[in-house]
N, C-alpha and C. Protein backbone atom coordinates (compact mmCIF):
# COMPACT_ATOMS: atom_id res chain seq x y z
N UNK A 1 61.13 -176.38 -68.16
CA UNK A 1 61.19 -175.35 -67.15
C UNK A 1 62.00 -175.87 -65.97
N UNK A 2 62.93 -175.22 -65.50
CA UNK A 2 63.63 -175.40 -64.18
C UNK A 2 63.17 -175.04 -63.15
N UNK A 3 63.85 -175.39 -62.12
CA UNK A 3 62.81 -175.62 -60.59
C UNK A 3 62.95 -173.98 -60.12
N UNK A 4 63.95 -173.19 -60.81
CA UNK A 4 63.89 -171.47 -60.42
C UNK A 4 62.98 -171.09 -61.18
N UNK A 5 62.78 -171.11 -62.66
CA UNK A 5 62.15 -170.77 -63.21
C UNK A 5 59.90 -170.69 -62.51
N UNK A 6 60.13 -172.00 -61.96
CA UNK A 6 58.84 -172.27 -61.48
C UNK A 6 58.54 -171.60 -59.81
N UNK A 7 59.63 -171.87 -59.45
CA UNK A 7 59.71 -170.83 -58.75
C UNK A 7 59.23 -169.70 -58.78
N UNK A 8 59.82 -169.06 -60.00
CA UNK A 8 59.40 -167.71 -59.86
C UNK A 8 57.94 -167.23 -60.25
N UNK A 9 57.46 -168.37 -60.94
CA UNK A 9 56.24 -168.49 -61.25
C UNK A 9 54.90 -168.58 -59.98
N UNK A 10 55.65 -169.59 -58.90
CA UNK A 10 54.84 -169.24 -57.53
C UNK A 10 55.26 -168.06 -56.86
N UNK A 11 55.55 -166.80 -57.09
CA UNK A 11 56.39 -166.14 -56.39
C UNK A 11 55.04 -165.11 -57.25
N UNK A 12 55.25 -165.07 -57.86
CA UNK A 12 54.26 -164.12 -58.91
C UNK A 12 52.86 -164.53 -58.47
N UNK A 13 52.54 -165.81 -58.48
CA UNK A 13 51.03 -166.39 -57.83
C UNK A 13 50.94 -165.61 -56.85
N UNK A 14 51.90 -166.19 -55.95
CA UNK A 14 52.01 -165.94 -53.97
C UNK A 14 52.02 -164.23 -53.84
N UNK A 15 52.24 -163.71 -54.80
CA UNK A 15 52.68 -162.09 -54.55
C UNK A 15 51.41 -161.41 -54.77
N UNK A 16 49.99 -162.04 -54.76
CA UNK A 16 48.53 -161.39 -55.42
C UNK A 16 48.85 -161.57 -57.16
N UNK A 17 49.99 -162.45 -57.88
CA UNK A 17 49.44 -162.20 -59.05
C UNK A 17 49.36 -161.41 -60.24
N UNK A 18 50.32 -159.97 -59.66
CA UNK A 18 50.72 -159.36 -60.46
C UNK A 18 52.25 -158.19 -59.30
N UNK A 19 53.26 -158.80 -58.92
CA UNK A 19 53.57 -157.78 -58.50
C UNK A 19 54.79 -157.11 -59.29
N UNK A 20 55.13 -155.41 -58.51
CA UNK A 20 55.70 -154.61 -59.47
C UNK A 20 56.80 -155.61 -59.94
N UNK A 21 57.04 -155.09 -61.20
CA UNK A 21 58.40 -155.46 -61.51
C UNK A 21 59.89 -155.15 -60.63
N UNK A 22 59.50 -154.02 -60.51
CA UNK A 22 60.82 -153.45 -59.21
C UNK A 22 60.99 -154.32 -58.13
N UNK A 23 59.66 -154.74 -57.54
CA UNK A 23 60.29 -155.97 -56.73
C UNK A 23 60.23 -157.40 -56.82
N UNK A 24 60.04 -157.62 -58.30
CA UNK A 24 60.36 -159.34 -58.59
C UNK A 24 62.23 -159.24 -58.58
N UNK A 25 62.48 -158.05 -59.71
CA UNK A 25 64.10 -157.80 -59.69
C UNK A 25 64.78 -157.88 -58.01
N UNK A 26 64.38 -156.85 -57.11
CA UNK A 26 64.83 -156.69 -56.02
C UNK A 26 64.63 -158.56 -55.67
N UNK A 27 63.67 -159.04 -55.26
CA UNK A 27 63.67 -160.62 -54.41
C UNK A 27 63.70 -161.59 -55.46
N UNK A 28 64.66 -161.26 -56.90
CA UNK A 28 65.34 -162.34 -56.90
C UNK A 28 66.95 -161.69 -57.43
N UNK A 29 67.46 -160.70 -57.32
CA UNK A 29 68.79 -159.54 -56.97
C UNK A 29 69.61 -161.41 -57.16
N UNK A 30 70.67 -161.32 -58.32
CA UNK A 30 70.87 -160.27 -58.80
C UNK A 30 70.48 -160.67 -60.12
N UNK A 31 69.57 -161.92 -60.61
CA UNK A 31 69.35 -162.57 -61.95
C UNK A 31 67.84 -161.98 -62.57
N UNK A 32 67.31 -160.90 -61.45
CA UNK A 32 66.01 -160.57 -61.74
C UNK A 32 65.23 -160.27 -62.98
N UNK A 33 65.82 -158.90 -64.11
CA UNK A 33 66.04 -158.96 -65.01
C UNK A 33 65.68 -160.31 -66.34
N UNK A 34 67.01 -160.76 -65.88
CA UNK A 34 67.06 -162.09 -66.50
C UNK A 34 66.64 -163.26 -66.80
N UNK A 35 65.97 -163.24 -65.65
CA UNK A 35 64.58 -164.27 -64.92
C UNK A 35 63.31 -163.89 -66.05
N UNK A 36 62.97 -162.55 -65.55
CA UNK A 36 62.35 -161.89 -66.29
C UNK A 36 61.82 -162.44 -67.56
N UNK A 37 62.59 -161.74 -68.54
CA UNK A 37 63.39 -161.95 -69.88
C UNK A 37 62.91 -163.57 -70.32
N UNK A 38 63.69 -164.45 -69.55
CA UNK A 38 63.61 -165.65 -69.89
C UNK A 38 61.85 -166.17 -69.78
N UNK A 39 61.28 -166.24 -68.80
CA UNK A 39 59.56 -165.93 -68.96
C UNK A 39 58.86 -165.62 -69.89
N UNK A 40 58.79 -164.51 -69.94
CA UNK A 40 58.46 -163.89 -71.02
C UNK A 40 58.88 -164.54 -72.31
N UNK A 41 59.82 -164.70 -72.55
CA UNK A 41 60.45 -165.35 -73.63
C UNK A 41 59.48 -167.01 -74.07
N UNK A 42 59.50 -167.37 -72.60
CA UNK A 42 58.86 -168.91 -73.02
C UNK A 42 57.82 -169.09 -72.97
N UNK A 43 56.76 -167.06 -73.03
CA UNK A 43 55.37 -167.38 -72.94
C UNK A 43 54.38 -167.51 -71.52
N UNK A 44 55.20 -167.88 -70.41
CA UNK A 44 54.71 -168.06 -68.81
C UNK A 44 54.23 -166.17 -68.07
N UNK A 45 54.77 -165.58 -68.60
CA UNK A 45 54.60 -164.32 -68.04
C UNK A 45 54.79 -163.44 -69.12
N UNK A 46 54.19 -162.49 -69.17
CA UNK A 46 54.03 -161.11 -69.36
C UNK A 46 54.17 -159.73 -68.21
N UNK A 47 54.47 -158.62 -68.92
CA UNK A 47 54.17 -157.23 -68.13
C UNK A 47 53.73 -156.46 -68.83
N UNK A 48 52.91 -155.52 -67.77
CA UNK A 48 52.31 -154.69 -67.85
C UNK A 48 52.26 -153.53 -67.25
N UNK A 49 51.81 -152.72 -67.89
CA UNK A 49 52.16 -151.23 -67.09
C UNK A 49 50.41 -150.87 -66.56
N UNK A 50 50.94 -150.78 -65.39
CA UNK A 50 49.61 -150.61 -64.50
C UNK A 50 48.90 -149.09 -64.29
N UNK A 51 47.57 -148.78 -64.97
CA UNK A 51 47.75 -147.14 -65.19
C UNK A 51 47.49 -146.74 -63.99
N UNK A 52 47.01 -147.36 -63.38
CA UNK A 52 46.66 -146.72 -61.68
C UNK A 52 48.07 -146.06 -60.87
N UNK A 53 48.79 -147.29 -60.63
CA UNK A 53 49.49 -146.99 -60.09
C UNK A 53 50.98 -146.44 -60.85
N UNK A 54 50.74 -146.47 -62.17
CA UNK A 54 52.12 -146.10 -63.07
C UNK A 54 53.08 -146.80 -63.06
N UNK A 55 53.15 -147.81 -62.46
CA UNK A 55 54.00 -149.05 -62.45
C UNK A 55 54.23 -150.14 -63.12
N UNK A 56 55.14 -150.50 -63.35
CA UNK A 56 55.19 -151.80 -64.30
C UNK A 56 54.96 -153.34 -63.57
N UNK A 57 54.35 -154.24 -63.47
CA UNK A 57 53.65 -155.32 -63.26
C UNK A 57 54.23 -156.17 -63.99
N UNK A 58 54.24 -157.99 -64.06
CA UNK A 58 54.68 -158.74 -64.31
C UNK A 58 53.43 -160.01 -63.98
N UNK A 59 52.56 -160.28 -64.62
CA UNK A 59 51.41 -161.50 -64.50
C UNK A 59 51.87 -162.77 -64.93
N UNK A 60 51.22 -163.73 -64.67
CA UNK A 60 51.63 -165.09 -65.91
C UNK A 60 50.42 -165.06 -66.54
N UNK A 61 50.62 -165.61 -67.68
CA UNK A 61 49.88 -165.56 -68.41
C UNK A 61 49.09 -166.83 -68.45
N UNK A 62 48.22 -167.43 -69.67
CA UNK A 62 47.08 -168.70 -69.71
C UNK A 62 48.42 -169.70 -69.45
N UNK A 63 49.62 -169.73 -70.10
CA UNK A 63 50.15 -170.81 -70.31
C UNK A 63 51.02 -171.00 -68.50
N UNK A 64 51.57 -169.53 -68.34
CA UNK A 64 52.03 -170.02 -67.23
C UNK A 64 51.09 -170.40 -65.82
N UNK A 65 49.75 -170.12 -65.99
CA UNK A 65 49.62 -170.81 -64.71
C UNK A 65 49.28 -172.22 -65.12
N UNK A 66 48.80 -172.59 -66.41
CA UNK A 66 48.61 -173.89 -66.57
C UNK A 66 49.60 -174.49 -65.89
N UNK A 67 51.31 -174.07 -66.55
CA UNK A 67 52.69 -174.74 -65.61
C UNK A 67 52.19 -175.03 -64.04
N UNK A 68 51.60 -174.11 -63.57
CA UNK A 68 51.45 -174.00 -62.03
C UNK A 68 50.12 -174.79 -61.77
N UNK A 69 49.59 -175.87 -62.71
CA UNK A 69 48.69 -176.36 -62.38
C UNK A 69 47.34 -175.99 -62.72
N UNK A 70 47.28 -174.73 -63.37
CA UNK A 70 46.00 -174.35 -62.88
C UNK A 70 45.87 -173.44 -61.74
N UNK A 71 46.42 -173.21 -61.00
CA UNK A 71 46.42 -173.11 -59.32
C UNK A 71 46.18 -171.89 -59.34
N UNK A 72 45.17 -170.89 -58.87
CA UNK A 72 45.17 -169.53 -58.65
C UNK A 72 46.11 -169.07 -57.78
């Protein structure tokens, strides 16, 4: 994992943990997407569509907070 990648992993912690997808893309413009993608891909995060609010969400999952230590 790279130091953006983990990054974005505290960014998702620091954000309550699940925030929309619309603004992980927007605050990390213009690789957001991609960032994304790559996560997901290596297992650290997942999304989800949130029925409350109808929004799509972005969590880490068991493995990615292990990356983060453990750390709520």
């Amino acid at each position: 994992m790279n130091d953006l990648q983990r990054r974005a992993l505290e960014y998702i912690r620091n954000a309550g943990g699940s925030p929309e997808v619309a603004w992980f893309d927007d605050d990390h413009d213009p690789i957001g997407p991609q960032l994304r993608s790559d996560l997901r891909r290596m297992g650290v995060a997942e999304e989800l569509d949130d029925r409350f609010t109808e929004k799509r969400r972005i969590v880490l999952t068991d493995v990615g907070r292990s990356e983060l230590g453990g750390q709520k």
